[in-house]
C-alpha atoms as a PDB file:
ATOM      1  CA  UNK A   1     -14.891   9.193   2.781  1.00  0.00           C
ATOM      2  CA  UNK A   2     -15.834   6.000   4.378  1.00  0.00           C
ATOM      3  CA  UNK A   3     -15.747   5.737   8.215  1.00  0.00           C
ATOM      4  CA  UNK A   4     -13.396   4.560  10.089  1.00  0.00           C
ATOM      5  CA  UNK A   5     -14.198   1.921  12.146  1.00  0.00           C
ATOM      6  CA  UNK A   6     -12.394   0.710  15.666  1.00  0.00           C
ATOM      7  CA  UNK A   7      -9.757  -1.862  13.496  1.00  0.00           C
ATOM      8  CA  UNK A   8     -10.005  -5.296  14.402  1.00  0.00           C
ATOM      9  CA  UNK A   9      -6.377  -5.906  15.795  1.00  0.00           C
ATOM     10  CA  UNK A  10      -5.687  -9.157  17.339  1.00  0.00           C
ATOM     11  CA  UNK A  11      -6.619 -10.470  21.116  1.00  0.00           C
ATOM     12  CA  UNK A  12      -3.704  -9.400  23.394  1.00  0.00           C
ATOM     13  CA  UNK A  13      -3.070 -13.069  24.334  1.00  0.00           C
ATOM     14  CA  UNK A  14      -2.701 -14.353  20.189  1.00  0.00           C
ATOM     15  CA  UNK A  15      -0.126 -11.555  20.340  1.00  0.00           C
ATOM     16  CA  UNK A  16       1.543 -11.666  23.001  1.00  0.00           C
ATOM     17  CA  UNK A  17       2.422 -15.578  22.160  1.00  0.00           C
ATOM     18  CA  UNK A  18       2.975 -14.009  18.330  1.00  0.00           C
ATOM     19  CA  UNK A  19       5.569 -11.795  19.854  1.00  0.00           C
ATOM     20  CA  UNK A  20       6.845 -14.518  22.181  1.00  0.00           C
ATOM     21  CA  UNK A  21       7.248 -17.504  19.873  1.00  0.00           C
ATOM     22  CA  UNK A  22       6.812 -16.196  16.179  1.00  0.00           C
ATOM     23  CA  UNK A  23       4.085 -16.689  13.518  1.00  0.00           C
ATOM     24  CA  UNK A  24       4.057 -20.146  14.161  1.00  0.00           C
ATOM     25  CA  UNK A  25       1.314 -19.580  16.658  1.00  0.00           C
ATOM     26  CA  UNK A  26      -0.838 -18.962  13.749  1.00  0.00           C
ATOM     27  CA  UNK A  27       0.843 -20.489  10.639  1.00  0.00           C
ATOM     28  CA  UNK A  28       0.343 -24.812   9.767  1.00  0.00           C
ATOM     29  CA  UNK A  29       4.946 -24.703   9.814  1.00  0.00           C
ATOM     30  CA  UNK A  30       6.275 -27.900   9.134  1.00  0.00           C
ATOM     31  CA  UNK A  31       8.772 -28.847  11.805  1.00  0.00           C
ATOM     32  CA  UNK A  32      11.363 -28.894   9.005  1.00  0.00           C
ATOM     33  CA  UNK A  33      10.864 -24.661   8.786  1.00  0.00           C
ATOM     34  CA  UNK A  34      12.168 -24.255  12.355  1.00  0.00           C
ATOM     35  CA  UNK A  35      16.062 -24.865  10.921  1.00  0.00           C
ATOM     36  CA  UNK A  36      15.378 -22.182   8.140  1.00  0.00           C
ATOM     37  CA  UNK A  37      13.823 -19.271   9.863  1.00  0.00           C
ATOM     38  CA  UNK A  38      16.411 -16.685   9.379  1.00  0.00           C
ATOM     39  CA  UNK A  39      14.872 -13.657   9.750  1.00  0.00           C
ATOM     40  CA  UNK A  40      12.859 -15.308  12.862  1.00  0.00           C
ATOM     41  CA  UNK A  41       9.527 -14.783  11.701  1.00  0.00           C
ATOM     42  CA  UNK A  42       8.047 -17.801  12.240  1.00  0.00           C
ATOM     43  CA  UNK A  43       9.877 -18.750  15.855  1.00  0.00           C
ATOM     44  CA  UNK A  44      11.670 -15.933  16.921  1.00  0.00           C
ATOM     45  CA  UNK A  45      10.834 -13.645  19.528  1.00  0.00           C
ATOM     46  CA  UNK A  46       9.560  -9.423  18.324  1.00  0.00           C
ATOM     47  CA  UNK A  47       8.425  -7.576  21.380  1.00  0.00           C
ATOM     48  CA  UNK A  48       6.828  -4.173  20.995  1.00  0.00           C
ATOM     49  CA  UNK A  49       7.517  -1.314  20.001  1.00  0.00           C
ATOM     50  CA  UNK A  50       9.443  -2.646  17.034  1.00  0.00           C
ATOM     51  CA  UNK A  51       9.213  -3.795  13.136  1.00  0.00           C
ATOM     52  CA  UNK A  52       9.199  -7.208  14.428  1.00  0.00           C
ATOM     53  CA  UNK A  53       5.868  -6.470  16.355  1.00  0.00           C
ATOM     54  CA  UNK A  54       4.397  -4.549  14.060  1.00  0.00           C
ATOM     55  CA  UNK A  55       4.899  -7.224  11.374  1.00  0.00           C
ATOM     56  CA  UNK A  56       3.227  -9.833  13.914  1.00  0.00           C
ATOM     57  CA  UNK A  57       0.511  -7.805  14.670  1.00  0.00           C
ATOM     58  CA  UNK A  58      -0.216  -6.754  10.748  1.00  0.00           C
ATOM     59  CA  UNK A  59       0.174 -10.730   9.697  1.00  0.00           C
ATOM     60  CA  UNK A  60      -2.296 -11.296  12.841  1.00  0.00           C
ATOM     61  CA  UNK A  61      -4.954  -8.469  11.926  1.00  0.00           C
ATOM     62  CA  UNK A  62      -4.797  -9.682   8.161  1.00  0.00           C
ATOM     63  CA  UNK A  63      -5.536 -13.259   9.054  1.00  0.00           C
ATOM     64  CA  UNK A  64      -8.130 -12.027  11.773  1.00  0.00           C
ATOM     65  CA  UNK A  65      -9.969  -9.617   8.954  1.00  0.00           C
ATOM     66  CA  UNK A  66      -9.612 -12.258   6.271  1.00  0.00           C
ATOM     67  CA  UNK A  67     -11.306 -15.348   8.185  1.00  0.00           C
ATOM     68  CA  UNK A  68     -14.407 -12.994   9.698  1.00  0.00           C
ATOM     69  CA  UNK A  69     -15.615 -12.778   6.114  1.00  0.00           C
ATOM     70  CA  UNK A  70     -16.319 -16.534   6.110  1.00  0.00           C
ATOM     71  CA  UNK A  71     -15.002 -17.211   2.625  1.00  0.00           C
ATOM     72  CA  UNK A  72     -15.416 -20.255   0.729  1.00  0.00           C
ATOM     73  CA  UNK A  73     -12.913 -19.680  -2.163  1.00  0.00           C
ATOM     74  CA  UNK A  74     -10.496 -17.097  -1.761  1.00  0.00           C
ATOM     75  CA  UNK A  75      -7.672 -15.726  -4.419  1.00  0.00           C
ATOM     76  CA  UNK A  76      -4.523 -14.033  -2.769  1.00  0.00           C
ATOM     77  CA  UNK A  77      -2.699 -12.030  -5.645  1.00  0.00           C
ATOM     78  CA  UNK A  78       1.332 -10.933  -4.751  1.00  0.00           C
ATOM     79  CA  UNK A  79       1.337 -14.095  -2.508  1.00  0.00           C
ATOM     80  CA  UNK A  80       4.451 -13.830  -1.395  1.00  0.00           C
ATOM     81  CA  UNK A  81       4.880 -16.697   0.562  1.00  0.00           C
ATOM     82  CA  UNK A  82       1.182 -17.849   0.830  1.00  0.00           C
ATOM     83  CA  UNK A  83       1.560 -17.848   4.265  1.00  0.00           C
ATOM     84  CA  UNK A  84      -1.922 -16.495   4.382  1.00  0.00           C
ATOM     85  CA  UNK A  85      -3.415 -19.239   1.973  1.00  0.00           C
ATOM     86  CA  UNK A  86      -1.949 -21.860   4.146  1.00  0.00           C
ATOM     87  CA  UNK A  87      -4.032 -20.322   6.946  1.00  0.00           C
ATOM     88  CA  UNK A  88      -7.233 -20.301   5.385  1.00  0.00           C
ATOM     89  CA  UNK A  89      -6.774 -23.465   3.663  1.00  0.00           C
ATOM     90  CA  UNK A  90      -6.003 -24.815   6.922  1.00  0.00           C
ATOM     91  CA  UNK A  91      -9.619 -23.876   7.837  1.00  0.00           C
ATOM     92  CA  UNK A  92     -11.379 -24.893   4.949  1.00  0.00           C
ATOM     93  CA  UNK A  93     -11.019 -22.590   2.041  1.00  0.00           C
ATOM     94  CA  UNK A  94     -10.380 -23.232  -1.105  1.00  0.00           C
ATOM     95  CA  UNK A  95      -7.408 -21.353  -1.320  1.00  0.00           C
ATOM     96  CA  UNK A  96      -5.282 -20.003  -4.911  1.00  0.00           C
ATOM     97  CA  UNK A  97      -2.148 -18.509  -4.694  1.00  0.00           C
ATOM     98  CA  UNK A  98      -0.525 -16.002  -7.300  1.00  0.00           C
ATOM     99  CA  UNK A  99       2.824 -14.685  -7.154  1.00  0.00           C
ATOM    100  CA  UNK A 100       4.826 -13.219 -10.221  1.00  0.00           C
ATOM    101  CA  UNK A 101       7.591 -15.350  -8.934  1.00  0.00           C
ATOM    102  CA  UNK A 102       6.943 -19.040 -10.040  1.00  0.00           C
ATOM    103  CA  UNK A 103       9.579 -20.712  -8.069  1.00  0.00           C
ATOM    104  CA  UNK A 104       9.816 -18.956  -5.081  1.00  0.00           C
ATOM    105  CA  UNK A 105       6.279 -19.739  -4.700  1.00  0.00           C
ATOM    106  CA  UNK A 106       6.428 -23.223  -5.512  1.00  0.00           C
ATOM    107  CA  UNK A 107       9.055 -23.492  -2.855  1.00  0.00           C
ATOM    108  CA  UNK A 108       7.834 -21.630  -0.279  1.00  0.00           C
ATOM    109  CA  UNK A 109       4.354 -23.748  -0.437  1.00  0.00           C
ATOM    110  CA  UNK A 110       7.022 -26.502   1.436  1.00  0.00           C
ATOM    111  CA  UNK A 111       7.159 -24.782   4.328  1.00  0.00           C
ATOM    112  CA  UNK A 112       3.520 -26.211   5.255  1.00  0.00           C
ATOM    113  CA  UNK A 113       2.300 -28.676   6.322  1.00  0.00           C
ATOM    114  CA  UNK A 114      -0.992 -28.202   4.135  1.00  0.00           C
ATOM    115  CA  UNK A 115       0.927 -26.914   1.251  1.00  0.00           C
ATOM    116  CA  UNK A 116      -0.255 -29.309  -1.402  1.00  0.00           C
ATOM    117  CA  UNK A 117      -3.663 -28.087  -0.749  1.00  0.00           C
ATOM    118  CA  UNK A 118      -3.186 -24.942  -2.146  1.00  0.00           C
ATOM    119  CA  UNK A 119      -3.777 -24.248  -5.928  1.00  0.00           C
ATOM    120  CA  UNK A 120      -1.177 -22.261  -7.849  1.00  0.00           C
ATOM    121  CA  UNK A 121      -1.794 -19.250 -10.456  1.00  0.00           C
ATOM    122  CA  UNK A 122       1.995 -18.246 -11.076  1.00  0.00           C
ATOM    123  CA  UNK A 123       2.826 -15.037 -12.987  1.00  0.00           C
ATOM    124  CA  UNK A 124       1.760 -11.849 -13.192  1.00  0.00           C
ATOM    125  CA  UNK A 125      -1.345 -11.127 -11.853  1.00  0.00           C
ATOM    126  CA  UNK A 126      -3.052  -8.935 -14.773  1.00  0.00           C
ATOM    127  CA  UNK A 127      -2.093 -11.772 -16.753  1.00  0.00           C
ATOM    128  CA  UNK A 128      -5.278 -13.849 -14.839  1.00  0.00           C
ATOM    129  CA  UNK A 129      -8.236 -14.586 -16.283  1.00  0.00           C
ATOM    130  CA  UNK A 130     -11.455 -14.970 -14.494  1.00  0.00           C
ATOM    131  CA  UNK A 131     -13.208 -17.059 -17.152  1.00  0.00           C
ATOM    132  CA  UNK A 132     -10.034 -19.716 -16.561  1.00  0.00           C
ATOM    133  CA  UNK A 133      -9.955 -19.282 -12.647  1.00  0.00           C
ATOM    134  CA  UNK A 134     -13.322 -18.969 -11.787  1.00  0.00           C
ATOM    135  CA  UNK A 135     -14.406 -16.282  -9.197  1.00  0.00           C
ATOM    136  CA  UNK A 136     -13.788 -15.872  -5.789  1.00  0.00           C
ATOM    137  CA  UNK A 137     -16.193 -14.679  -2.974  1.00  0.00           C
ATOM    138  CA  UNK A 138     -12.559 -13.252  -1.342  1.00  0.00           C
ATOM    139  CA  UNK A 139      -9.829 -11.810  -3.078  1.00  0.00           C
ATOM    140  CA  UNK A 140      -6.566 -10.512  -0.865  1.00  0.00           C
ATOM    141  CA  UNK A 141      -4.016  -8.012  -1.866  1.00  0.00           C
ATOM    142  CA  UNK A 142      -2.061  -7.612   0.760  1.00  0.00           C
ATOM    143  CA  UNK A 143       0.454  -4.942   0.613  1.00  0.00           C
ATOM    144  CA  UNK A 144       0.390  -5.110  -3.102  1.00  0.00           C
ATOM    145  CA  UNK A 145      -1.608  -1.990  -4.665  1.00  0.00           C
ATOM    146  CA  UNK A 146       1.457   0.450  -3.579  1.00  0.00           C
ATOM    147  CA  UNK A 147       3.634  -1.113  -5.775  1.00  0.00           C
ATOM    148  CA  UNK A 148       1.254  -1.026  -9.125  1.00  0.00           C
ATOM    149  CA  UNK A 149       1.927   2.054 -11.326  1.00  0.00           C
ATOM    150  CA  UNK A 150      -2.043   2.136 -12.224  1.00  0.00           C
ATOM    151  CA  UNK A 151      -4.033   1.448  -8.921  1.00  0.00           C
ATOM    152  CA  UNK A 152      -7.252   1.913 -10.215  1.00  0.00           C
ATOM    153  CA  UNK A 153      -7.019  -0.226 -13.243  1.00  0.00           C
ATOM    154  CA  UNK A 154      -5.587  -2.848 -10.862  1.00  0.00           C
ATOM    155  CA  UNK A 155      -8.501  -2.678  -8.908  1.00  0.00           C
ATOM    156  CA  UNK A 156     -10.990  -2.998 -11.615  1.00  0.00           C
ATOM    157  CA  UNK A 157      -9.270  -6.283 -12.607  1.00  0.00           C
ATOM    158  CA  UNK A 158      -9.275  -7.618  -8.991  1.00  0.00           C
ATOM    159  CA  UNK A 159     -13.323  -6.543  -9.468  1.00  0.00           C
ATOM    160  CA  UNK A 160     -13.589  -8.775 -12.302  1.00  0.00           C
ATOM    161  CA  UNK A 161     -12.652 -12.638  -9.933  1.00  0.00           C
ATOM    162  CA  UNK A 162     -15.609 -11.442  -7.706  1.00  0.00           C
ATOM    163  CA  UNK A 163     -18.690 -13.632  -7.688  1.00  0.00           C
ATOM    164  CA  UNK A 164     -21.862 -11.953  -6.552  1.00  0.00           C
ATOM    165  CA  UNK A 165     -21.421 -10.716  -3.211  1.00  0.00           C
ATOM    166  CA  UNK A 166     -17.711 -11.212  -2.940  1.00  0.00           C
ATOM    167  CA  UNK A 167     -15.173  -8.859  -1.554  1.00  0.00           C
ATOM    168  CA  UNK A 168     -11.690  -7.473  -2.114  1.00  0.00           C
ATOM    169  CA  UNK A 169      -9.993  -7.290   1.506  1.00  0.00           C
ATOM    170  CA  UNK A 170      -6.734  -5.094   0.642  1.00  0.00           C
ATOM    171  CA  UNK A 171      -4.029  -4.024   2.743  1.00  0.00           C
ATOM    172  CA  UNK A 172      -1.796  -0.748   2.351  1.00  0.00           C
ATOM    173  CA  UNK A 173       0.732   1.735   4.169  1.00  0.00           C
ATOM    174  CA  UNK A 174      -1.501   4.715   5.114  1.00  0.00           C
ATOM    175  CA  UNK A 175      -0.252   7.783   3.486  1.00  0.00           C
ATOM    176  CA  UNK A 176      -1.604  10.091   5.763  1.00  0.00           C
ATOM    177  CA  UNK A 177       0.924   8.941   8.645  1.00  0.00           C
ATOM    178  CA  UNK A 178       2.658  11.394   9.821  1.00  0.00           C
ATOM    179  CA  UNK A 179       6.115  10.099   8.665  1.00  0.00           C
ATOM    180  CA  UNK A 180       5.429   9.584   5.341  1.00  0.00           C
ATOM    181  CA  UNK A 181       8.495  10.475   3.099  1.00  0.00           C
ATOM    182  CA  UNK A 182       6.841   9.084  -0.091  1.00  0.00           C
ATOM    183  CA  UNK A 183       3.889  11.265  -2.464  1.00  0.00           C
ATOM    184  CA  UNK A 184       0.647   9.979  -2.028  1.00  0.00           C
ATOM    185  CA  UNK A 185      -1.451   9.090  -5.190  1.00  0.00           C
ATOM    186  CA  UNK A 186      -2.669  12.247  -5.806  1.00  0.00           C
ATOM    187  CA  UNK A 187       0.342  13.807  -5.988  1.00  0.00           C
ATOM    188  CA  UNK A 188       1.555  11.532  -8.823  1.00  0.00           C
ATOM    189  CA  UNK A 189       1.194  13.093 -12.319  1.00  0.00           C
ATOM    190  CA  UNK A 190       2.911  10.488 -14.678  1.00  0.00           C
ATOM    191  CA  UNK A 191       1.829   6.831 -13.985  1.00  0.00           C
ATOM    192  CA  UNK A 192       3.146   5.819 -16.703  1.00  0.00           C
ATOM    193  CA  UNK A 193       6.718   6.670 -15.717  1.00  0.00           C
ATOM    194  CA  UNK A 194       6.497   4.461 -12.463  1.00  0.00           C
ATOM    195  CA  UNK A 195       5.742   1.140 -15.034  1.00  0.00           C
ATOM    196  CA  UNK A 196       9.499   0.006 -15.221  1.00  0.00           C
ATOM    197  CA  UNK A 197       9.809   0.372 -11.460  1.00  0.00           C
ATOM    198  CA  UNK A 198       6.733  -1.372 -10.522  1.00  0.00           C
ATOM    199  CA  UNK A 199       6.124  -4.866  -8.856  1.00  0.00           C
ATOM    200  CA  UNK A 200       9.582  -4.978  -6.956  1.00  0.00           C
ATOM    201  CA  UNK A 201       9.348  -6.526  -3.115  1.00  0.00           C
ATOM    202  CA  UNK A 202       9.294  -4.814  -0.246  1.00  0.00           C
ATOM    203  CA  UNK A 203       9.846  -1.093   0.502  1.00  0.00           C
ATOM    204  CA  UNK A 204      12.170  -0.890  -2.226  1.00  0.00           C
ATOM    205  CA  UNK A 205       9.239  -1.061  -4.760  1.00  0.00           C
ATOM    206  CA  UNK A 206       6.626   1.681  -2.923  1.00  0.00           C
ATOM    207  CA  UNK A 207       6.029   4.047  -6.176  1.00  0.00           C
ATOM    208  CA  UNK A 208       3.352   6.004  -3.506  1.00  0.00           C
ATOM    209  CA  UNK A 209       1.060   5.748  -0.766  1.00  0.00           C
ATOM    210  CA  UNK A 210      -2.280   5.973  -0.716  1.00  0.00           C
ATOM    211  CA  UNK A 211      -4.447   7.974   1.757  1.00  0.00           C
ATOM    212  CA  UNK A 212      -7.805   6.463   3.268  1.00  0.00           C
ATOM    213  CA  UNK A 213     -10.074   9.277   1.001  1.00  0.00           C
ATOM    214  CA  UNK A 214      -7.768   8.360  -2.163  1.00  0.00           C
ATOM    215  CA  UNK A 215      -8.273   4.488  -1.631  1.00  0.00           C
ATOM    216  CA  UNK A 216     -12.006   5.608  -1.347  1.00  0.00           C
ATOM    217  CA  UNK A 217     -11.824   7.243  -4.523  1.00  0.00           C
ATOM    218  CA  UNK A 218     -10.476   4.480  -6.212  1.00  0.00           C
ATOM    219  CA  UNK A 219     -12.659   2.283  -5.110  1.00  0.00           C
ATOM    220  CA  UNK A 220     -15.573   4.601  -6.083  1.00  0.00           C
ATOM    221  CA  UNK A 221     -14.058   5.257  -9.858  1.00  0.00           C
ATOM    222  CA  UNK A 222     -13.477   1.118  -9.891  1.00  0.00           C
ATOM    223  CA  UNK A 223     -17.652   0.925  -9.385  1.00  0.00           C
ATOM    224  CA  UNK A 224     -16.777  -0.819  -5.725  1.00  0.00           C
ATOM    225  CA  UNK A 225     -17.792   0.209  -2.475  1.00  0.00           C
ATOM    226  CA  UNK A 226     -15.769   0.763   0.723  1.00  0.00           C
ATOM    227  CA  UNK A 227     -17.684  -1.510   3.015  1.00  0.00           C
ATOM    228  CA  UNK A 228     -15.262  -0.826   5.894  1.00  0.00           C
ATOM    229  CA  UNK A 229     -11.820   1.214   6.278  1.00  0.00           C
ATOM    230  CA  UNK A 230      -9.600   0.652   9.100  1.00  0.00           C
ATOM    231  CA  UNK A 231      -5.895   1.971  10.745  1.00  0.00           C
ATOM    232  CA  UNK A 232      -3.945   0.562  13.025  1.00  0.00           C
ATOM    233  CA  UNK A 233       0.099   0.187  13.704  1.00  0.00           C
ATOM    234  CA  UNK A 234       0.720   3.353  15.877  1.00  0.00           C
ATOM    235  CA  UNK A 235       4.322   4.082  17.267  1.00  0.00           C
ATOM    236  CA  UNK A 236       3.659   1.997  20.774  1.00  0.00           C
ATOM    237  CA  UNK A 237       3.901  -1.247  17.872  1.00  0.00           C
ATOM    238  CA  UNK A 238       5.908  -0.072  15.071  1.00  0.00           C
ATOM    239  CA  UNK A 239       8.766   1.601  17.146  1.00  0.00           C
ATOM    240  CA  UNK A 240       8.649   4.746  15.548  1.00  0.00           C
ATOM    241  CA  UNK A 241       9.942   8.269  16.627  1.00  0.00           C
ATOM    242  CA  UNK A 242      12.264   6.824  19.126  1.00  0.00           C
ATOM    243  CA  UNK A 243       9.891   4.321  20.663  1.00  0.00           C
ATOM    244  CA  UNK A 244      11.842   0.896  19.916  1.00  0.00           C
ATOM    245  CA  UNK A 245      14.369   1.927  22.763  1.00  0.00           C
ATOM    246  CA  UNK A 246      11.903   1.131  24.979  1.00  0.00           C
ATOM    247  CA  UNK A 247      10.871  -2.865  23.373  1.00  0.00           C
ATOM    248  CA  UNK A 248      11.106  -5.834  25.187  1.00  0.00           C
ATOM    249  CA  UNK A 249       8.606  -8.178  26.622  1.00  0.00           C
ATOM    250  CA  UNK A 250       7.362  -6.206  30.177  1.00  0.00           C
ATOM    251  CA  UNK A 251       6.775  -3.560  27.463  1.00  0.00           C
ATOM    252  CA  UNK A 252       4.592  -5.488  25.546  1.00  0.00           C
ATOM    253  CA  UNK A 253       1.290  -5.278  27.410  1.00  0.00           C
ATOM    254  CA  UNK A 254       1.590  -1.368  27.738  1.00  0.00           C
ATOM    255  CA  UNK A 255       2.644  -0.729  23.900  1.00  0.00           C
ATOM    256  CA  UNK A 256      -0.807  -2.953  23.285  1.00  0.00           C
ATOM    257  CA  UNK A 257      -2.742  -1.405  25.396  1.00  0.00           C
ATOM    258  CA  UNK A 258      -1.927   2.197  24.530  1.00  0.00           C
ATOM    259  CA  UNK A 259      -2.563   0.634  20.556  1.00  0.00           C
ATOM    260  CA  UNK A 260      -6.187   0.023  21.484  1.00  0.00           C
ATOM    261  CA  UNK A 261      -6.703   3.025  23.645  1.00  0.00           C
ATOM    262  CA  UNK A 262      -5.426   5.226  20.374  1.00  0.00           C
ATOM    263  CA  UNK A 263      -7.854   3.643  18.070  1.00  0.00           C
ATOM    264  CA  UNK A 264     -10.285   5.681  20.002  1.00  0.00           C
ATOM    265  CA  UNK A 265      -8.671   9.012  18.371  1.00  0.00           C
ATOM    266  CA  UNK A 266     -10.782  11.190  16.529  1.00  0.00           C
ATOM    267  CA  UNK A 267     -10.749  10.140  12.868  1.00  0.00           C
ATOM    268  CA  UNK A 268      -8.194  13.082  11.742  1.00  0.00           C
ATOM    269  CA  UNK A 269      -5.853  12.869  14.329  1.00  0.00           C
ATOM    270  CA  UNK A 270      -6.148   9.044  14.047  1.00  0.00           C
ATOM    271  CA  UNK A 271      -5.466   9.316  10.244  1.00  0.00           C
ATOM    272  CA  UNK A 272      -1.867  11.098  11.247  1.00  0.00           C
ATOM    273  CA  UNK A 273      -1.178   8.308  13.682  1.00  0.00           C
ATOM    274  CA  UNK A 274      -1.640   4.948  12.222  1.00  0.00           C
ATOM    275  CA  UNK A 275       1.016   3.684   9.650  1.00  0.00           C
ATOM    276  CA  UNK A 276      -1.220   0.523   8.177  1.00  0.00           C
ATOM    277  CA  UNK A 277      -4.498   0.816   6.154  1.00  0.00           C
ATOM    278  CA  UNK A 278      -6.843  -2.239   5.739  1.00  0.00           C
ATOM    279  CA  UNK A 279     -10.573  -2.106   3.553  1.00  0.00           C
ATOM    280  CA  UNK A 280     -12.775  -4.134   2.906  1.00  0.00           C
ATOM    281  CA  UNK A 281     -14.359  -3.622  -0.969  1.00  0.00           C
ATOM    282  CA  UNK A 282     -17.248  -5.028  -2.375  1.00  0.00           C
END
């Protein structure tokens, strides 16, 4: 399995203002998104331990990950929002969007400012074809592979939009945590029964989770390498076993620090720990 190396969660400071004032802090909003942010996300406050600060910090590490690989042209697959392709498009990249839902993704694009910059590849993503898209020196799936009933072909078609030298940077629940009620990969002897429940949003649409040697696996059996493997999210951020009681902003600084002091575990123990997988594939 490949190691796993100290995970590149955000500066305390990017976070802290994350937790204080939303995802704006990171994301080009258009004033016009501050009316609209129901689920406050983008301007609301999430102090740690919690879901709210775990989701900062995950949307934080993702970006943080996604811009130290310098891309030029990057491809985000399961979009979502695009939230992600707005921020790299705000630096520079040329940045494509897919999503298997058209409208919502056309919409969502509104909510910033640099929206118009960013190319759309609606529907689903095995649909894609490299020889019409070109290639991609970065392709994200963020939170996506969980919900795919065959992982590993879904990773060799994410292999085929790589140019020479490119990389995959993917995002997943670790199934090793500790809490885990779902079967990891492994465990799953029918993926062909999990097709009519695949590509839902959310939790709703997990079909397994995948542990840091199975994702190396896959990899391996997709002919990619795991350049680097990382977990992060421990209880002090996500608010598990109890811990959320405690949330709220004088918490905040202790919940981070005890975050970074645990990503010093050894790799086992650290395994059971962290509820968020990130690798980097090439």
């Amino acid at each position: 399995m490949a190691h796993l190396d100290i995970a590149r969660i955000p500066d305390y400071t990017l976070f802290r203002d994350a937790c204080r004032s939303g995802l704006s802090v990171v994301r080009p909003l258009t004033q016009a998104t501050r009316g609209s942010d129901s689920y406050g996300w983008n301007f609301g406050r999430g102090w740690p331990p919690s879901y709210a600060a775990f989701g900062r910090m995950r949307v934080l590490t993702t970006l943080e990950h996604a811009i130290s690989l310098n891309p030029r042209r990057a491809l985000e697959v399961a979009a979502g929002d695009a939230a992600l392709s707005a921020c790299l498009a705000e630096r520079g990249v040329s940045a494509w969007a897919n999503d298997l839902r058209a409208d919502e993704l056309s919409e969502a694009l509104g909510a910033f400012e640099n929206g118009s910059e960013i190319k759309l590849l609606p529907g689903n993503c095995f649909d894609l074809d490299p020889s019409q898209t070109g290639r991609f020196d970065l392709v994200v799936a963020g939170e996506i592979i969980e919900h795919v009933a065959h992982p590993l072909d879904f990773l060799r078609h994410l292999k085929g939009f790589l140019e020479n030298g490119g990389r995959i940077f993917l995002t997943t629940p670790n199934g090793a945590y500790f809490r885990n009620p779902l079967p990891t990969y492994a465990e799953i002897t029918d993926e062909q029964a999990l097709e009519s429940r695949q590509f839902r949003p959310d939790a709703d649409g997990h079909l397994f989770l995948i542990t840091p040697a199975e994702l190396c696996d896959l990899a391996s059996r997709a002919g990619l390498e795991v350049e680097r493997l990382e977990l992060f999210a421990t209880p002090f951020i996500t608010g598990h076993c109890g811990f959320s009681m405690m949330r709220g902003k004088l918490a905040a600084s202790a919940c981070y620090a005890m975050e970074k002091l645990c990503q010093r575990l050894p790799a086992a123990l650290k395994e059971k720990f962290c509820y968020s997988m990130v690798a980097i594939l090439r």
